[in-house]
N, C-alpha and C. Protein backbone atom coordinates (compact mmCIF):
# COMPACT_ATOMS: atom_id res chain seq x y z
N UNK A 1 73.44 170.18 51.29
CA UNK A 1 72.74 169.04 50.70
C UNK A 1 73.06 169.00 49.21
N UNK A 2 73.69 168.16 48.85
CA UNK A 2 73.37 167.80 47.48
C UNK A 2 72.45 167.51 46.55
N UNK A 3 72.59 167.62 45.68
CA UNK A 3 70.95 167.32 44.60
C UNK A 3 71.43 166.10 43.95
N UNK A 4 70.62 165.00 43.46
CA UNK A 4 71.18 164.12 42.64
C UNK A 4 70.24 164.21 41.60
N UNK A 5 69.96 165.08 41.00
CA UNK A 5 69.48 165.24 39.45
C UNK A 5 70.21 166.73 39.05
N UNK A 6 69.92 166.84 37.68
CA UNK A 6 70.75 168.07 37.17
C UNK A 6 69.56 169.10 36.78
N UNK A 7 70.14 170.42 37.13
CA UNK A 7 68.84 171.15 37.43
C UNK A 7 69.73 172.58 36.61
N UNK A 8 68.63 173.07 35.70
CA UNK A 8 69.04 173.52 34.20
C UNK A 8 68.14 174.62 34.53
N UNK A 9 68.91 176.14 34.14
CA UNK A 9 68.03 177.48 33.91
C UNK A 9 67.33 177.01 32.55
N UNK A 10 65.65 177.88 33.01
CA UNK A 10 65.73 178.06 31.15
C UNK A 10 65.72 178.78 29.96
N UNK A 11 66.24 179.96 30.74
CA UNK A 11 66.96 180.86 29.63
C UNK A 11 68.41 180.18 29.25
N UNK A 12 68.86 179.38 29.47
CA UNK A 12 69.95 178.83 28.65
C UNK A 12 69.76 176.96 28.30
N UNK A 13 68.79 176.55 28.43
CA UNK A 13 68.83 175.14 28.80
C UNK A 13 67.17 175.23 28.40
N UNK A 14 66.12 174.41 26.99
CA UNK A 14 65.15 174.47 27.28
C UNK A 14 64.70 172.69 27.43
N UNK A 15 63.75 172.25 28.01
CA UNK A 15 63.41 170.65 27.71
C UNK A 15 63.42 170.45 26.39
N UNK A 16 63.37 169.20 25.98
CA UNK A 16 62.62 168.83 24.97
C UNK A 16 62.08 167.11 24.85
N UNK A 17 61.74 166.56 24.34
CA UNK A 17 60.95 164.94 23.91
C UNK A 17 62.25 164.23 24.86
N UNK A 18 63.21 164.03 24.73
CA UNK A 18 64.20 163.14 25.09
C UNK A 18 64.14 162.94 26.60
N UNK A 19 64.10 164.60 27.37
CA UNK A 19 64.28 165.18 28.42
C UNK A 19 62.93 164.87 29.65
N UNK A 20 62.12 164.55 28.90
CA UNK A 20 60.56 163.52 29.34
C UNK A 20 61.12 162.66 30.14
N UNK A 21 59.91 162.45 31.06
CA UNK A 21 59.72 160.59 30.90
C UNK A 21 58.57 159.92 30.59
N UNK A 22 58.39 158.75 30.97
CA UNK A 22 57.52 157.75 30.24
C UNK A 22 56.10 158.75 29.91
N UNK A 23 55.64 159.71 30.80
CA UNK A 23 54.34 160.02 30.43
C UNK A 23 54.51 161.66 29.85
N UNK A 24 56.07 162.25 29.51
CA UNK A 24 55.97 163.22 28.74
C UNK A 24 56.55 164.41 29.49
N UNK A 25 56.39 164.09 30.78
CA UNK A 25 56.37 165.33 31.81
C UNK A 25 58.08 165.67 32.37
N UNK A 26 58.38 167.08 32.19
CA UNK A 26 59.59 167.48 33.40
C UNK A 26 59.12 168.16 34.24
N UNK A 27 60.05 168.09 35.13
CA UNK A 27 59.72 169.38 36.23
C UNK A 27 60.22 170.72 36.89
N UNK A 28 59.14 171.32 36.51
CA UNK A 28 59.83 173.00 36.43
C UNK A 28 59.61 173.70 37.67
N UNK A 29 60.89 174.35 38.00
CA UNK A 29 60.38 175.14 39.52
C UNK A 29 60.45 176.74 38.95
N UNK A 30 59.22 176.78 39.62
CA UNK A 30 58.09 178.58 39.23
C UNK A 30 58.33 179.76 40.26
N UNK A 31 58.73 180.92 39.70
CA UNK A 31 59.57 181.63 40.63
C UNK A 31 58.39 182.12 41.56
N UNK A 32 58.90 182.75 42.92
CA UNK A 32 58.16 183.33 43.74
C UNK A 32 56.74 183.90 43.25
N UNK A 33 55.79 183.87 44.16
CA UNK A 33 54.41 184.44 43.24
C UNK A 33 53.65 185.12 44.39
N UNK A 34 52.86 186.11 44.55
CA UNK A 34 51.84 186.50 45.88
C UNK A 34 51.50 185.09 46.99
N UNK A 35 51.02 184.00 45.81
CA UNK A 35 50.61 182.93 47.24
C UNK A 35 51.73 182.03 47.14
N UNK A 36 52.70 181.78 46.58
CA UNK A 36 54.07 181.05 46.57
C UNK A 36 55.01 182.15 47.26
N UNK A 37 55.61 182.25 48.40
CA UNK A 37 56.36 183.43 48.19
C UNK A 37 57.70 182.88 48.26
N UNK A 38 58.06 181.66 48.23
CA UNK A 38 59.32 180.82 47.94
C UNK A 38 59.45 179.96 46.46
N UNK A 39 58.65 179.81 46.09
CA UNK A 39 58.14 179.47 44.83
C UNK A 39 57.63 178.23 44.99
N UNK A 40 57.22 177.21 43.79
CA UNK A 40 57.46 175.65 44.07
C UNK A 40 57.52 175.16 42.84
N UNK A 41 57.59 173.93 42.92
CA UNK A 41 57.83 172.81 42.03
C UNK A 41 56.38 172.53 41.16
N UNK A 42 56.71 171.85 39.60
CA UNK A 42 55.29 171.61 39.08
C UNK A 42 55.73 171.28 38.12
N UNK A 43 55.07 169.85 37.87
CA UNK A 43 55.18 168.54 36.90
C UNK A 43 54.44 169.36 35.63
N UNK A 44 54.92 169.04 34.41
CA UNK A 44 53.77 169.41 33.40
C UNK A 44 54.50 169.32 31.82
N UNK A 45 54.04 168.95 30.95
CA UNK A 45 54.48 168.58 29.63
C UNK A 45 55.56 169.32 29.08
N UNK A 46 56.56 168.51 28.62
CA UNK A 46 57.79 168.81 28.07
C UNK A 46 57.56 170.43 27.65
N UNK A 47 56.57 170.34 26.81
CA UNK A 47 56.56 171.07 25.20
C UNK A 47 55.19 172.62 25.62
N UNK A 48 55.25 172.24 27.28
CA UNK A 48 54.62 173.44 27.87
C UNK A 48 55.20 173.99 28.75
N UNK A 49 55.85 175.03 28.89
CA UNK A 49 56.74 175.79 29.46
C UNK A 49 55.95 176.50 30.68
N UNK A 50 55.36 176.69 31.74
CA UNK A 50 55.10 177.50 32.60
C UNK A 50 54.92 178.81 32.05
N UNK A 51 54.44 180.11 32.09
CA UNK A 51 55.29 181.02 32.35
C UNK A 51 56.08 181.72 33.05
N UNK A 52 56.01 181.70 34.69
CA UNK A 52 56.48 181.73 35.55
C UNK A 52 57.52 181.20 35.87
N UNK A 53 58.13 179.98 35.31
CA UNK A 53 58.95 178.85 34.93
C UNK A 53 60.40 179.57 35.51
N UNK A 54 61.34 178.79 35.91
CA UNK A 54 63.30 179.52 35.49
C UNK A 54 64.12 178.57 35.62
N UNK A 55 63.76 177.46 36.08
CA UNK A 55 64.11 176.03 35.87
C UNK A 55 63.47 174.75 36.13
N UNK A 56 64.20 173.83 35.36
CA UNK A 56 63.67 172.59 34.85
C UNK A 56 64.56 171.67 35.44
N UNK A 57 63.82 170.25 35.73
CA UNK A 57 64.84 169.16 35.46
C UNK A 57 64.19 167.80 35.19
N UNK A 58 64.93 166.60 35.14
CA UNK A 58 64.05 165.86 34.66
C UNK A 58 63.28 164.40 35.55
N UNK A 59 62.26 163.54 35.70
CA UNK A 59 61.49 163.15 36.30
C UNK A 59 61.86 161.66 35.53
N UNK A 60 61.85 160.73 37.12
CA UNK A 60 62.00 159.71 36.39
C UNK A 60 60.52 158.82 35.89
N UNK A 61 60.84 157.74 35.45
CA UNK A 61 59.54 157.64 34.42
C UNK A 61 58.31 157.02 35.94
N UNK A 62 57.30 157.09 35.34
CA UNK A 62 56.00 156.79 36.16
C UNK A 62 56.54 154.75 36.57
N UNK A 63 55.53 154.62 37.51
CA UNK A 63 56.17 153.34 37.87
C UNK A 63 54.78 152.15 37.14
N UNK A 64 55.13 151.07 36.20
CA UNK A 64 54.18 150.52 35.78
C UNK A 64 53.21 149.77 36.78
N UNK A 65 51.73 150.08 36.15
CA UNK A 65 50.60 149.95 36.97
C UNK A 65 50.87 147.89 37.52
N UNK A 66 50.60 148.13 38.68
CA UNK A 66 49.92 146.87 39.47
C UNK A 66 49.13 146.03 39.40
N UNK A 67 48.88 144.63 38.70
CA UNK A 67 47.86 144.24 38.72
C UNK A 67 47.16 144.01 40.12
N UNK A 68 45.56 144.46 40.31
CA UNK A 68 44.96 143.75 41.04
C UNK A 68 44.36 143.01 41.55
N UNK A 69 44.08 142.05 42.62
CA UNK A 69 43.60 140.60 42.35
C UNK A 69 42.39 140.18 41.16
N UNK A 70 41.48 142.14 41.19
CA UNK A 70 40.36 141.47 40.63
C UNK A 70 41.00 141.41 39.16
N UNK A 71 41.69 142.40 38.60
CA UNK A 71 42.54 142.00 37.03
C UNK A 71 43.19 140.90 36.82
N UNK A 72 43.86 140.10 38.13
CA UNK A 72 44.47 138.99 37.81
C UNK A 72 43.39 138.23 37.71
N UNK A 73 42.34 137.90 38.43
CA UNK A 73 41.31 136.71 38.20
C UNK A 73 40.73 137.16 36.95
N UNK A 74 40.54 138.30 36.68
CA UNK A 74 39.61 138.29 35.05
C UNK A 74 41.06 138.08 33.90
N UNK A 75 42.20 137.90 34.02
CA UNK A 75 42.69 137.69 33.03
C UNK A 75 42.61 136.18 33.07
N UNK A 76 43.17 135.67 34.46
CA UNK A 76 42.90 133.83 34.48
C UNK A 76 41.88 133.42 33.68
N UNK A 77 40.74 133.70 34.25
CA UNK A 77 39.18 133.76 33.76
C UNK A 77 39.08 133.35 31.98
N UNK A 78 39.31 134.75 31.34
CA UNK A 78 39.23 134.86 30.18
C UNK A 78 40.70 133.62 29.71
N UNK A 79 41.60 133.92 30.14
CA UNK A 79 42.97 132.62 29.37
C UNK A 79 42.17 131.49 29.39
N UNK A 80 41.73 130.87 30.50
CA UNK A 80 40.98 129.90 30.52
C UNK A 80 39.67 129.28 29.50
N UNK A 81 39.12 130.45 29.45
CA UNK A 81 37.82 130.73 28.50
C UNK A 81 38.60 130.14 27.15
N UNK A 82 39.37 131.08 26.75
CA UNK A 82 40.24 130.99 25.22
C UNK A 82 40.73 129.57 24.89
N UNK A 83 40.94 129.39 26.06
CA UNK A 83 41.75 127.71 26.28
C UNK A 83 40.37 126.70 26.16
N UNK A 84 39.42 126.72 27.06
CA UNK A 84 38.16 125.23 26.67
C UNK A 84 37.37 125.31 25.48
N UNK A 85 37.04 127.02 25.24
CA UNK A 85 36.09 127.00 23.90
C UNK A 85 36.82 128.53 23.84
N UNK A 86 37.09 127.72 22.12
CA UNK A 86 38.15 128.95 21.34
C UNK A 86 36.76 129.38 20.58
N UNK A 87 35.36 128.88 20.17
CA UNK A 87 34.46 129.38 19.72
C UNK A 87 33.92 130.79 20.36
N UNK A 88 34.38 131.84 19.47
CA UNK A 88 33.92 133.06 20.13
C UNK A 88 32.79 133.77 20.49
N UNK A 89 31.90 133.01 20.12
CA UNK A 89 30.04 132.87 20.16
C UNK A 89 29.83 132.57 21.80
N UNK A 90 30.54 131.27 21.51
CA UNK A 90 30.20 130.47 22.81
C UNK A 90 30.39 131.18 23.61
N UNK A 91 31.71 131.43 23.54
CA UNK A 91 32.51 132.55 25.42
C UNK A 91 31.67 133.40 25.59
N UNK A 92 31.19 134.39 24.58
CA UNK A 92 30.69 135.47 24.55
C UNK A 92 28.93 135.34 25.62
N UNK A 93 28.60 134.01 24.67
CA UNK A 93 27.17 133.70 25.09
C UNK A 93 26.83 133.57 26.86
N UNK A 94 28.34 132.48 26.95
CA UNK A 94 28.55 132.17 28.68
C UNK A 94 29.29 132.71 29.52
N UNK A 95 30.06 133.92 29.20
CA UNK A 95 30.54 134.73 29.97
C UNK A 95 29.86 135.33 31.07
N UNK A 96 28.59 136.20 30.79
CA UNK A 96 27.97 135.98 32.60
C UNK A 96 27.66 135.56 33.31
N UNK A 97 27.57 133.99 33.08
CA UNK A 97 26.88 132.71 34.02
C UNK A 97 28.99 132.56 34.94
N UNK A 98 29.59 132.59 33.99
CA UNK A 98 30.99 131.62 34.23
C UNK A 98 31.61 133.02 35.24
N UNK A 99 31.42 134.39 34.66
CA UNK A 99 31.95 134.90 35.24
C UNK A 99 31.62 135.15 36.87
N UNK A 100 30.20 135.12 36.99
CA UNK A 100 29.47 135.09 38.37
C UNK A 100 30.04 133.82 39.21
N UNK A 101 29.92 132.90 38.65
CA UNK A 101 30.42 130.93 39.18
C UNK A 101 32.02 132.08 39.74
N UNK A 102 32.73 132.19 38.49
CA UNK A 102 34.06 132.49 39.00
C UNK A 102 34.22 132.98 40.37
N UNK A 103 33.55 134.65 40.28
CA UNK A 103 34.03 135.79 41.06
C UNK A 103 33.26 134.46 42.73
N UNK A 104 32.23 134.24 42.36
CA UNK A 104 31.85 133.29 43.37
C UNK A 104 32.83 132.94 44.15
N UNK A 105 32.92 131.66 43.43
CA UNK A 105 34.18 130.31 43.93
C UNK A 105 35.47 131.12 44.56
N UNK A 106 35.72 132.08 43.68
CA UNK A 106 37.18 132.96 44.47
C UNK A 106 36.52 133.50 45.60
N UNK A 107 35.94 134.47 46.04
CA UNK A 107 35.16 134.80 47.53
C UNK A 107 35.04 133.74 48.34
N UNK A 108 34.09 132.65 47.98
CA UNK A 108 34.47 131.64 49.02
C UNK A 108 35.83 131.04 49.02
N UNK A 109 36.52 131.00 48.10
CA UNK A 109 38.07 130.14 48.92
C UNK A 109 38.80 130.89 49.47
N UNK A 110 38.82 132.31 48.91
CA UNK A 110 39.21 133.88 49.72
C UNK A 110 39.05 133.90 51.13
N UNK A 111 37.50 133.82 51.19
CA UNK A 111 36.93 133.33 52.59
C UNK A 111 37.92 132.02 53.53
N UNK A 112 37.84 131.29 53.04
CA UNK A 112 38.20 130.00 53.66
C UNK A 112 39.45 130.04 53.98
N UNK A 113 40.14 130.63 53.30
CA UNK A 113 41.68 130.89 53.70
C UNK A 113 41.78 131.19 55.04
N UNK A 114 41.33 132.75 55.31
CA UNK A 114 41.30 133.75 55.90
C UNK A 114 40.81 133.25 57.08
């Protein structure tokens, strides 16, 4: 089997910032241990070495978060808000009446679809 990432001792090869991805982390495989007795794998910050550690390699970046319906309707929601009354009093004042009407009206047409 081939590997398709490059996989680095680290007595000759250590991580560093570059060698990250998006959230900081490589991944180091930890030699044999009493309850590992093959060893394993373990995600954990560049700039924290295991001690157990003997190689590294690197992780591709985290995958960006999903909006979900209820984040997409509260962003509609609020664009909307910004858009009829840019008065920031106002939104503020009628935001729990509008937001209840909202989440409402979406459940029932949710409903009605379905």
């Amino acid at each position: 089997m081939q590997a398709d990432f490059q996989l680095y001792k680290l007595a000759t090869k250590k991580p560093n910032k570059a060698h990250s991805n998006n959230a900081g982390h490589v991944l180091y495989f930890l030699k044999k241990s009493e309850y590992m007795p093959n060893g394993y794998w373990h995600s954990n910050k560049w700039d924290y070495i295991p001690p157990d550690a003997i190689y590294w390699c690197m992780l591709p970046d985290n995958p960006i978060a999903i909006e979900t319906q209820d984040e997409a309707s509260d962003r509609a929601m609020n664009e909307f808000l910004k858009q009829q009354y840019p008065d920031v009093e106002s939104r503020v004042a009628m935001y729990p009446l509008i937001k209840l009407v909202w989440t409402t009206a979406r459940r029932y047409f949710e409903d009605a679809r379905n």
